[in-house]
C-alpha atoms as a PDB file:
ATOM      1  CA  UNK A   1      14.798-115.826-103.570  1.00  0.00           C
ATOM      2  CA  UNK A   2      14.147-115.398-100.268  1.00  0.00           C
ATOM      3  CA  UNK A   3      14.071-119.255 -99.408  1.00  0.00           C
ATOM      4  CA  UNK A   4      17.459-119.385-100.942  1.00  0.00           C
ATOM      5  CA  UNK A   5      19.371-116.533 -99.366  1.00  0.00           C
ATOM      6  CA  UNK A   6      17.647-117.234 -95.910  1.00  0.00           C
ATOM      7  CA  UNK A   7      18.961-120.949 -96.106  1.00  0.00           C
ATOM      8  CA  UNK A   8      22.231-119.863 -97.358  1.00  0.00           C
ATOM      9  CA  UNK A   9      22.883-117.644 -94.374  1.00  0.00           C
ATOM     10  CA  UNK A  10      21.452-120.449 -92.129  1.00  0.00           C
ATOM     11  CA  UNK A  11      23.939-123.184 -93.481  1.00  0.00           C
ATOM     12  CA  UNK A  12      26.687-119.966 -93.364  1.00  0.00           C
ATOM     13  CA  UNK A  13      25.935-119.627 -89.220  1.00  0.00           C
ATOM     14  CA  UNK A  14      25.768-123.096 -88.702  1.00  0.00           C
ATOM     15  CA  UNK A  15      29.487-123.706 -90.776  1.00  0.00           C
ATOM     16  CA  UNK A  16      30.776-120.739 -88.214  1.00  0.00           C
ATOM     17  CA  UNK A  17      30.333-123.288 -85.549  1.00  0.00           C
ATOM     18  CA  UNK A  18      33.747-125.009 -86.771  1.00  0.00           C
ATOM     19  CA  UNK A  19      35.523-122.115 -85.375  1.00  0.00           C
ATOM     20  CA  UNK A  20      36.280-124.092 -82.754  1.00  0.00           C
ATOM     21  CA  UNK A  21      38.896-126.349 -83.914  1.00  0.00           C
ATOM     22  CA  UNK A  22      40.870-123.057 -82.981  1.00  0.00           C
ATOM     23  CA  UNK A  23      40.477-124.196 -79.753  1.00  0.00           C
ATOM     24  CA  UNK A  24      43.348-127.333 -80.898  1.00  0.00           C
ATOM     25  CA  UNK A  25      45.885-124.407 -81.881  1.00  0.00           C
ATOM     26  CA  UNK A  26      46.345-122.247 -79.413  1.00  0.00           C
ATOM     27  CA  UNK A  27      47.176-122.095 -75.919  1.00  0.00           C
ATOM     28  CA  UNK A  28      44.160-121.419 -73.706  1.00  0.00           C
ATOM     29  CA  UNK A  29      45.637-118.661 -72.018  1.00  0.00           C
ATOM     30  CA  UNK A  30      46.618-116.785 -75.339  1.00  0.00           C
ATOM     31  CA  UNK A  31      43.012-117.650 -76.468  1.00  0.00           C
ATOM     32  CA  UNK A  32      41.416-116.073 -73.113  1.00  0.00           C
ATOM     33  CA  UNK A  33      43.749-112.915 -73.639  1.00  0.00           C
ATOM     34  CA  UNK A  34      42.992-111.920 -77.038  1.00  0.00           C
ATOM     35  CA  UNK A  35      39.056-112.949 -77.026  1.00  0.00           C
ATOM     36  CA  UNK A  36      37.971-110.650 -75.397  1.00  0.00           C
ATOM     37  CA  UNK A  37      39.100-107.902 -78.315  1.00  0.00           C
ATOM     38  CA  UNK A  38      37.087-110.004 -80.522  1.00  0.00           C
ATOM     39  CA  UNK A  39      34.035-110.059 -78.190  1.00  0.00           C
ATOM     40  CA  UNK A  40      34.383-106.032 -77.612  1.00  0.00           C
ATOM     41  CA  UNK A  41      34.136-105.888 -81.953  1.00  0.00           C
ATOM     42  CA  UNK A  42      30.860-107.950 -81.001  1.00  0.00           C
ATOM     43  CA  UNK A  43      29.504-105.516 -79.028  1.00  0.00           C
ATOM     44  CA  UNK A  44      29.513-102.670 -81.296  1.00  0.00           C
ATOM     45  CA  UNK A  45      28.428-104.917 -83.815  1.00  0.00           C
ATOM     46  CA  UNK A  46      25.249-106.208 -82.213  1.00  0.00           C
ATOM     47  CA  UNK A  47      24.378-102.501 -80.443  1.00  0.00           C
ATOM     48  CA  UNK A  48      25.550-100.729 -84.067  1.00  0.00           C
ATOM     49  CA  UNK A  49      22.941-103.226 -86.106  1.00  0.00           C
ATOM     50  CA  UNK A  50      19.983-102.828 -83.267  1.00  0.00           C
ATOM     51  CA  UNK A  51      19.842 -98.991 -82.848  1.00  0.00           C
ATOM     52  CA  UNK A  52      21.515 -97.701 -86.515  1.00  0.00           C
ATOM     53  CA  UNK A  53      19.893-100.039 -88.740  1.00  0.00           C
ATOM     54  CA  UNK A  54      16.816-102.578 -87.135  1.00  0.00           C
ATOM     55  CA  UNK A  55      14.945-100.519 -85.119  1.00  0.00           C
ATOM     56  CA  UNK A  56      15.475 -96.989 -87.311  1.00  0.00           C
ATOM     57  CA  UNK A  57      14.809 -99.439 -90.513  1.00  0.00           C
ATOM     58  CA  UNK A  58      11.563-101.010 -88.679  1.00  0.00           C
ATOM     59  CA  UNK A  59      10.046 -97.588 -87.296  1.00  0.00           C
ATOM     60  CA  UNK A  60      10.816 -96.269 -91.397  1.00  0.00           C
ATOM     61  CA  UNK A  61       8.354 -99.158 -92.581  1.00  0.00           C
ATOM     62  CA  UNK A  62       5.966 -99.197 -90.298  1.00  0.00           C
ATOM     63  CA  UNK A  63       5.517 -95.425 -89.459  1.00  0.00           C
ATOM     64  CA  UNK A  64       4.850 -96.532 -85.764  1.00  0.00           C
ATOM     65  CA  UNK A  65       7.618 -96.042 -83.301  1.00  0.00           C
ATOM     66  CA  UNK A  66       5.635 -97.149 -80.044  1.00  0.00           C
ATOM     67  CA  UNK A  67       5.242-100.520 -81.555  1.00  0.00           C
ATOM     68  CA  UNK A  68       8.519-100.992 -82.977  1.00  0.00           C
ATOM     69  CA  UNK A  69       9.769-100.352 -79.095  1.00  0.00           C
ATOM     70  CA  UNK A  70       7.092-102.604 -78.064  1.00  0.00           C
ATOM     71  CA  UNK A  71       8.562-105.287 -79.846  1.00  0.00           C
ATOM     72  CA  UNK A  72      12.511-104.100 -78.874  1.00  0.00           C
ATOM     73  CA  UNK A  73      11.226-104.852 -75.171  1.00  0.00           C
ATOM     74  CA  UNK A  74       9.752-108.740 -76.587  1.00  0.00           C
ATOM     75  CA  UNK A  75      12.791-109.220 -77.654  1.00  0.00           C
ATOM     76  CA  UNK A  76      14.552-108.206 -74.729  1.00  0.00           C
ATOM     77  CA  UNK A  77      12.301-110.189 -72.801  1.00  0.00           C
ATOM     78  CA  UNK A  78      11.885-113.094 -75.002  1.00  0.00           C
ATOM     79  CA  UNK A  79      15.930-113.713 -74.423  1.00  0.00           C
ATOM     80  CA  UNK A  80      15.588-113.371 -70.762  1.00  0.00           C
ATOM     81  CA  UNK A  81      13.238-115.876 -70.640  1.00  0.00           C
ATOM     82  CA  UNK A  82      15.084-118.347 -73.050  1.00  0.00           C
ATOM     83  CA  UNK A  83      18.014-118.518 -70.855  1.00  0.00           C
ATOM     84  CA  UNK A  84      16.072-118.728 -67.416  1.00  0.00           C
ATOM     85  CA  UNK A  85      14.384-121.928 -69.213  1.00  0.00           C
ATOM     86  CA  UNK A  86      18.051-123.132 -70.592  1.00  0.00           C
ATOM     87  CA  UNK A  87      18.691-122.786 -66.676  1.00  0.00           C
ATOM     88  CA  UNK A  88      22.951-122.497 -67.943  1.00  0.00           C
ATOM     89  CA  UNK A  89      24.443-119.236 -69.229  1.00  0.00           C
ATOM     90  CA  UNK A  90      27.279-120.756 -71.167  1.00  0.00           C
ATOM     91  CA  UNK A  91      25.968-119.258 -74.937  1.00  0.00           C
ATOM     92  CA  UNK A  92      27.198-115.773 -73.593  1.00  0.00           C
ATOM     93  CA  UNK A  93      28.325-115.704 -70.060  1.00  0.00           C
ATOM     94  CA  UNK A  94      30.809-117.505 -70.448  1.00  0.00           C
ATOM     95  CA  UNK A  95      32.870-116.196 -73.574  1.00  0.00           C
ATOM     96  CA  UNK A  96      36.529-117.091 -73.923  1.00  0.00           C
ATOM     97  CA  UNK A  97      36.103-119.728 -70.688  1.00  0.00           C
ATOM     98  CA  UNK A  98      37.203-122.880 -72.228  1.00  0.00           C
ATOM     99  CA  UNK A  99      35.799-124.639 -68.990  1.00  0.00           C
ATOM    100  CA  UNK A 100      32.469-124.384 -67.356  1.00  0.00           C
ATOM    101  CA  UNK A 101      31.703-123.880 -64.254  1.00  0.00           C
ATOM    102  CA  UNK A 102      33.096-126.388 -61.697  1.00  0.00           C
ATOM    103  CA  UNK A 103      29.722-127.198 -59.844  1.00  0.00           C
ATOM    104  CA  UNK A 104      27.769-128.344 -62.930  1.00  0.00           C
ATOM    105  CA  UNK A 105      28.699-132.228 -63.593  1.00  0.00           C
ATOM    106  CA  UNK A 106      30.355-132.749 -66.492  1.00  0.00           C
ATOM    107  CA  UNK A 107      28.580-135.064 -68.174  1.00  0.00           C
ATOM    108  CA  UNK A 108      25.458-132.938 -67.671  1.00  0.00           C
ATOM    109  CA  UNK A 109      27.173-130.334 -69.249  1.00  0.00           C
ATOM    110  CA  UNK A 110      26.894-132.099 -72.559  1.00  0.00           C
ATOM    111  CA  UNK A 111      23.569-132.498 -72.506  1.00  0.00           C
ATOM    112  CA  UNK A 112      22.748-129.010 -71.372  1.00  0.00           C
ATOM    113  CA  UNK A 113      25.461-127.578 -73.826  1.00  0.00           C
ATOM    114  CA  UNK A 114      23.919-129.182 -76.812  1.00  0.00           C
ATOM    115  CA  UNK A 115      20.670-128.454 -75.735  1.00  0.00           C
ATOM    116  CA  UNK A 116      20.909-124.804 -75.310  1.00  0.00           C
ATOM    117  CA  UNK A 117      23.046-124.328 -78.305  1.00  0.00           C
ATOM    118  CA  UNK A 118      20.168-125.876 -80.239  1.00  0.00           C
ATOM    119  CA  UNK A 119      17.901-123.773 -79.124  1.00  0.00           C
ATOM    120  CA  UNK A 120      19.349-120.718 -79.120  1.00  0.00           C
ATOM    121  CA  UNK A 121      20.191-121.925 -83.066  1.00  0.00           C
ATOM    122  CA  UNK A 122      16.769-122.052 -83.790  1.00  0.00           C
ATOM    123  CA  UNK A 123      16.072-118.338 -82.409  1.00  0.00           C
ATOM    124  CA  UNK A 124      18.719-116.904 -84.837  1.00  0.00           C
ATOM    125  CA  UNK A 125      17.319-118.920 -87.482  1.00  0.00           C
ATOM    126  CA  UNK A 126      13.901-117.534 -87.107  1.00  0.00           C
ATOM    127  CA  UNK A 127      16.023-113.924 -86.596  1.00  0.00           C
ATOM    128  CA  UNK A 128      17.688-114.284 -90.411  1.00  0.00           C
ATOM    129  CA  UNK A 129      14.663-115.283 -91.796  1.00  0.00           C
ATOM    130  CA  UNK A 130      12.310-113.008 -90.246  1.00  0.00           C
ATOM    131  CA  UNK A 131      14.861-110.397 -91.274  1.00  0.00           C
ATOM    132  CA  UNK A 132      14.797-111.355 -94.766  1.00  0.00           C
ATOM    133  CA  UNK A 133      11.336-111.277 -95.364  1.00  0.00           C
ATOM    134  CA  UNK A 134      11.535-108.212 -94.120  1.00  0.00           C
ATOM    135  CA  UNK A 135      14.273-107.019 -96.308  1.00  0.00           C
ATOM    136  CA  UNK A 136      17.328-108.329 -97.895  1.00  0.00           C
ATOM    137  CA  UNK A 137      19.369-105.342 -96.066  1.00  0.00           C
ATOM    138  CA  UNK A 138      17.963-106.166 -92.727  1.00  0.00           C
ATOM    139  CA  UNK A 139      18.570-109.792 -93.529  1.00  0.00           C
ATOM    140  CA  UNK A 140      22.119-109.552 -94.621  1.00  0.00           C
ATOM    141  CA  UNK A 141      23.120-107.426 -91.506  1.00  0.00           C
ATOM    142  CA  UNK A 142      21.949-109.437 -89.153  1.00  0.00           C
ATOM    143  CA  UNK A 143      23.327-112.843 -90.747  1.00  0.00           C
ATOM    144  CA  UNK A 144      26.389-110.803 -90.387  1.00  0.00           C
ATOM    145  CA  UNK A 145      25.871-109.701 -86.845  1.00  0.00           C
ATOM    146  CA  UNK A 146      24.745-113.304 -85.712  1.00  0.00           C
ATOM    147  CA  UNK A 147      28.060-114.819 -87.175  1.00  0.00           C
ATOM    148  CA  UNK A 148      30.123-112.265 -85.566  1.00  0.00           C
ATOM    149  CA  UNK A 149      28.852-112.874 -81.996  1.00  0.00           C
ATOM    150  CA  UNK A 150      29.127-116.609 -82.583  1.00  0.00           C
ATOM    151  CA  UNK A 151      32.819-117.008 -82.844  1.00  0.00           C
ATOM    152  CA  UNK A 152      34.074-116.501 -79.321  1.00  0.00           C
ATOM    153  CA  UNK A 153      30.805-118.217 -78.379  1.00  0.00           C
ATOM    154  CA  UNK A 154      31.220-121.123 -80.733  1.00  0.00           C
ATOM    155  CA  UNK A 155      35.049-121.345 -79.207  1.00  0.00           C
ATOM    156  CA  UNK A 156      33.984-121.495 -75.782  1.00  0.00           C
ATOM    157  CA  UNK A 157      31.155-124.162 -76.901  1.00  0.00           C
ATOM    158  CA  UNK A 158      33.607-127.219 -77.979  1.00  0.00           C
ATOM    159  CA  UNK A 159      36.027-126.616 -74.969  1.00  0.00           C
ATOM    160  CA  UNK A 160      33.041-126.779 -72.992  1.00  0.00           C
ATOM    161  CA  UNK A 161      31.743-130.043 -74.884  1.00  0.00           C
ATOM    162  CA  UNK A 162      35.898-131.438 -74.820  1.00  0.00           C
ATOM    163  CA  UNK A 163      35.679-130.985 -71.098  1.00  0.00           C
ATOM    164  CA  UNK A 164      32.450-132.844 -70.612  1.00  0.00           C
ATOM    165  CA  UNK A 165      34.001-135.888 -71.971  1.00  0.00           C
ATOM    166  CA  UNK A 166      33.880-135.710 -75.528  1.00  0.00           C
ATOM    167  CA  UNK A 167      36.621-136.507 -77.941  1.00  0.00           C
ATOM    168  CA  UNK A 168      37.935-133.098 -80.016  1.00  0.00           C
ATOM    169  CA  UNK A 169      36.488-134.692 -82.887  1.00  0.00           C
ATOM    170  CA  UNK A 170      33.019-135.437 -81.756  1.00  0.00           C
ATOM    171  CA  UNK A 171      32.930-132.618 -79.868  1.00  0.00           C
ATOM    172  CA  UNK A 172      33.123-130.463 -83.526  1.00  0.00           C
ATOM    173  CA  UNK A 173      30.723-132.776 -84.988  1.00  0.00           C
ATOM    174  CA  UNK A 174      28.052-132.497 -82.134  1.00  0.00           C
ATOM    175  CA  UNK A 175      28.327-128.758 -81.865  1.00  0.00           C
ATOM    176  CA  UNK A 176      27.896-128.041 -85.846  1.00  0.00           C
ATOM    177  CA  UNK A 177      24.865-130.948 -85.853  1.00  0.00           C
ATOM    178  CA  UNK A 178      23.434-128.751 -83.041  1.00  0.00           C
ATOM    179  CA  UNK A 179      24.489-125.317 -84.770  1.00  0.00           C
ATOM    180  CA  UNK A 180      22.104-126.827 -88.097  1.00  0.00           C
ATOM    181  CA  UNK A 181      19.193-126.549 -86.164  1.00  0.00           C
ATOM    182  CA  UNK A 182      19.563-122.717 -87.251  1.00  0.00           C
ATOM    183  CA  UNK A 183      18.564-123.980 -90.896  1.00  0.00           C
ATOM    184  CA  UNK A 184      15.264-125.675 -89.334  1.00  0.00           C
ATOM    185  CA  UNK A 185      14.541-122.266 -87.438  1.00  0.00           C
ATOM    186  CA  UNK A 186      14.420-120.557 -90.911  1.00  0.00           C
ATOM    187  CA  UNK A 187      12.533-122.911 -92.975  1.00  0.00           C
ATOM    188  CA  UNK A 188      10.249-123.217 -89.502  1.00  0.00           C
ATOM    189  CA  UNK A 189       9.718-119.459 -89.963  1.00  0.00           C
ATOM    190  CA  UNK A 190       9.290-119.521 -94.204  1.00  0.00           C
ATOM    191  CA  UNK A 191       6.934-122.050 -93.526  1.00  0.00           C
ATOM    192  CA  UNK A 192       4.885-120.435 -90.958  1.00  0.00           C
ATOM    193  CA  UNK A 193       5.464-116.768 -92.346  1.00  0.00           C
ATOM    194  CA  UNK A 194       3.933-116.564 -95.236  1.00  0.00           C
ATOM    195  CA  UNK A 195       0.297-115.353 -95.081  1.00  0.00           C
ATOM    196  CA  UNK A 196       1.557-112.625 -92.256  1.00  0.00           C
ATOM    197  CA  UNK A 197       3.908-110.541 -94.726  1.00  0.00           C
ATOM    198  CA  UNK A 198       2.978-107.462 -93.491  1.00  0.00           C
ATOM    199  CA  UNK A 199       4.170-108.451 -89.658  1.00  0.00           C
ATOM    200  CA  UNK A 200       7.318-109.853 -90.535  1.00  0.00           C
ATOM    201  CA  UNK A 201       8.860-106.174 -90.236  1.00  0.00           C
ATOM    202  CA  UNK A 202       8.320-106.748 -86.637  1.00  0.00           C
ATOM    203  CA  UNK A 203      10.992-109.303 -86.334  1.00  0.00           C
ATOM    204  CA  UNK A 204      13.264-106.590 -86.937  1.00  0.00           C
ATOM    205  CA  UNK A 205      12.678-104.844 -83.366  1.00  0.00           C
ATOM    206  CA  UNK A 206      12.884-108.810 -81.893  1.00  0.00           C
ATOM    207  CA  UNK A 207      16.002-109.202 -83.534  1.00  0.00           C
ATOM    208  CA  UNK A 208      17.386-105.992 -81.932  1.00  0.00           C
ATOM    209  CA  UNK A 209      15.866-106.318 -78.358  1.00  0.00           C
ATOM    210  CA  UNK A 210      17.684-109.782 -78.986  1.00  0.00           C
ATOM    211  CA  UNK A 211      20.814-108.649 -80.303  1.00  0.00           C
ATOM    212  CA  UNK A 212      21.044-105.662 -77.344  1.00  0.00           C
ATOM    213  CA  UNK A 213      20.306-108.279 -74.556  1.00  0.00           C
ATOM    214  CA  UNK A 214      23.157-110.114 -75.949  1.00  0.00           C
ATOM    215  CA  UNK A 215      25.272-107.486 -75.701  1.00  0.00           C
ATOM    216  CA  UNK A 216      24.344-105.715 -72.672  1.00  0.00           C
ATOM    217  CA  UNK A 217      23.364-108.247 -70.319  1.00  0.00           C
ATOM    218  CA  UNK A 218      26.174-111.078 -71.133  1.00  0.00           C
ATOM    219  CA  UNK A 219      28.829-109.396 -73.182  1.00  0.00           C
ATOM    220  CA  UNK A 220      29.620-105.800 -71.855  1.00  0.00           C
ATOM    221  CA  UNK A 221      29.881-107.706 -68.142  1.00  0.00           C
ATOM    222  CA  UNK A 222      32.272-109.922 -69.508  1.00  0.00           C
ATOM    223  CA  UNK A 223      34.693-107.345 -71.166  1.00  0.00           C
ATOM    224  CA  UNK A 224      34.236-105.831 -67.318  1.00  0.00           C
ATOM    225  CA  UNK A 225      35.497-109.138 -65.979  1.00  0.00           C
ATOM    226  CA  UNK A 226      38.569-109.192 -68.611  1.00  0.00           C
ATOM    227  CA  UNK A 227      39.655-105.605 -67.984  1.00  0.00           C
ATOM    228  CA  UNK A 228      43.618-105.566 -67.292  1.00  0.00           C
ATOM    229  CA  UNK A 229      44.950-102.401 -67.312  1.00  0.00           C
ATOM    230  CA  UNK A 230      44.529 -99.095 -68.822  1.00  0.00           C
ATOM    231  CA  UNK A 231      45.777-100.539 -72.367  1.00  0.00           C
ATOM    232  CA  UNK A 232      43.620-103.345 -72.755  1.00  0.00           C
ATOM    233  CA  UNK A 233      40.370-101.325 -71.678  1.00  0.00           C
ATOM    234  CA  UNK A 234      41.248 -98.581 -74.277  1.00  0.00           C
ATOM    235  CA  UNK A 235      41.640-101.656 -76.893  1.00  0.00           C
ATOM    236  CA  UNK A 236      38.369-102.937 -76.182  1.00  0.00           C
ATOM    237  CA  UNK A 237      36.626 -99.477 -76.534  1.00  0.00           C
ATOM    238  CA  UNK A 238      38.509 -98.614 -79.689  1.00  0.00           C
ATOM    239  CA  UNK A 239      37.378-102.442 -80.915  1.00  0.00           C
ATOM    240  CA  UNK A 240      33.550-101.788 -79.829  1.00  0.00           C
ATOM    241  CA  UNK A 241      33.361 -98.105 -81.276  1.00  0.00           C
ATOM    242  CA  UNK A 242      35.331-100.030 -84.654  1.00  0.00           C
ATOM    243  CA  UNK A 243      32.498-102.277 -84.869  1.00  0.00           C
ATOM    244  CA  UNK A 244      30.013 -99.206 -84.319  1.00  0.00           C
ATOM    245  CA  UNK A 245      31.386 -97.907 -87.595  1.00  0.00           C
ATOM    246  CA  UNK A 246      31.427-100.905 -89.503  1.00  0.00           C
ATOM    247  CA  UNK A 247      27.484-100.797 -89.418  1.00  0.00           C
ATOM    248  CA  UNK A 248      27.233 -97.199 -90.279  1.00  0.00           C
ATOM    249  CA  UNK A 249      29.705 -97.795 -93.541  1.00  0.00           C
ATOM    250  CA  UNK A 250      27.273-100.662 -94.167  1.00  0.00           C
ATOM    251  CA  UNK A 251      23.860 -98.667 -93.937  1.00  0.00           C
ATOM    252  CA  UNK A 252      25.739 -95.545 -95.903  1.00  0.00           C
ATOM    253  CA  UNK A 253      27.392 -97.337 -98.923  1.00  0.00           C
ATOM    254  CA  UNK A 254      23.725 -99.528 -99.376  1.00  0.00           C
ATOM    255  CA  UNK A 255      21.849 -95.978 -99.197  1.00  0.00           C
ATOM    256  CA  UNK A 256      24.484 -94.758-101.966  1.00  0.00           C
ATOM    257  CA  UNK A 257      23.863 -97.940-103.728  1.00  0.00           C
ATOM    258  CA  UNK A 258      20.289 -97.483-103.753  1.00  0.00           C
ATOM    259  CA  UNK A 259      20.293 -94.046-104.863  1.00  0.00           C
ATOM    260  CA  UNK A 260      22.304 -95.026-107.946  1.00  0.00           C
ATOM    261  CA  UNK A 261      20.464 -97.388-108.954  1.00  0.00           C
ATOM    262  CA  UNK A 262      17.206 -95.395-108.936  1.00  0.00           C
ATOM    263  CA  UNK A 263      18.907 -93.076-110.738  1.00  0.00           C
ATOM    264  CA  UNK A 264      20.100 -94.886-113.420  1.00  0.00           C
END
């Protein structure tokens, strides 16, 4: 069961990466405007799943808070390092840009997009299915949470790829064959796991020292950079707190859920 439903929410990431033929439909300065509401919901999604559900779910299990932290500051840590060897910040940084930075060539931006994108694929792959193992809760939320901050990124990946030279259509095709690499990074992990049950609740703190880095380090300055007014900063708050709750309603109707079932 847990081969299944940690494939299925592989194959479920890597089909998110086809969000970009968005990119065809609308105008990039509509798509610039309005993505930066969707990368505020994000936010709250990715801080709401680390500190109300991951790391409070992990320190429940395990009974030891100081090592649950421990591994928060891994993962923390862990992502740091991952983009300082990716040398390119375009998986977060550079949400809603539809072009990269001028100074990098473009044909070497292929190259470095797909390559980054594959890696980083792999990480959330290992994430889901380290999350599963755990528990199908933890694993379900963060499938969720993954998808959620990989539409503006997947957006922002085939403009990127469109830019470097690619045609739209092989620039979709090359971004979801480099988006399945998330499938490898869970049977990698299934494969590998098994015969270390008891430490796969620890991938719950990596997921959410991941999952804050994401959010605090590449996201949060980026909603600083798209700030226009009073209006639009209240929208992004209201978004972020929005996506805040959506966790909590999560972690209270499966804690109803369980108690009815116990009780039946």
């Amino acid at each position: 069961m847990i081969w299944l439903s940690s494939i299925a929410a592989g194959l479920l990431v890597a089909c998110v990466s086809w969000v970009g033929s968005f990119t065809f439909l609308i105008k990039p300065a509509v798509l610039n405007r309005y993505l930066s509401f969707f990368i505020s919901f994000s936010v709250g999604i990715l801080l709401g799943d680390a500190f109300l559900h991951l790391i409070p779910e992990a320190i429940d299990q395990t009974g030891d808070p100081e090592k649950v932290l421990t591994f928060v500051l891994y993962g923390i840590f862990g992502f740091f390092v991952l983009e300082k060897l990716v040398r390119w910040h375009h998986h977060h940084s550079h949400h809603g840009h539809l072009h990269p930075p001028e100074e990098n060539p473009p044909k070497a931006l292929v190259k470095m997009n797909l390559f980054g994108d594959a890696m980083h694929n792999f990480i959330d792959g290992m994430l889901i299915a380290g999350s599963f193992m755990a528990s199908p809760l933890a694993g379900i939320t963060t499938t969720f949470a993954i998808i959620v901050h990989e539409i503006p990124q997947e957006i922002g990946d085939v403009g990127a790829l469109i830019y470097g030279g690619l045609s739209p259509r092989k620039a979709l095709w090359y971004n979801f064959l480099s988006a399945l690499t998330c499938v490898l990074g869970v049977i990698f992990l299934l494969t590998v796991g098994y015969g270390f049950e008891e430490d796969t609740v620890y991938f719950m703190p990596l997921a959410a020292g991941a999952f804050i880095y994401v959010a605090t380090s590449d996201l949060i300055p980026e909603l600083h950079r798209k700030s226009a007014g009073f209006k639009h900063q209240f929208v992004q708050a209201l978004l972020l707190s929005f996506g805040l709750l959506v966790i909590y309603a999560i972690i209270v109707l499966e804690n109803k859920f369980v108690a009815l079932f116990i009780n039946l």
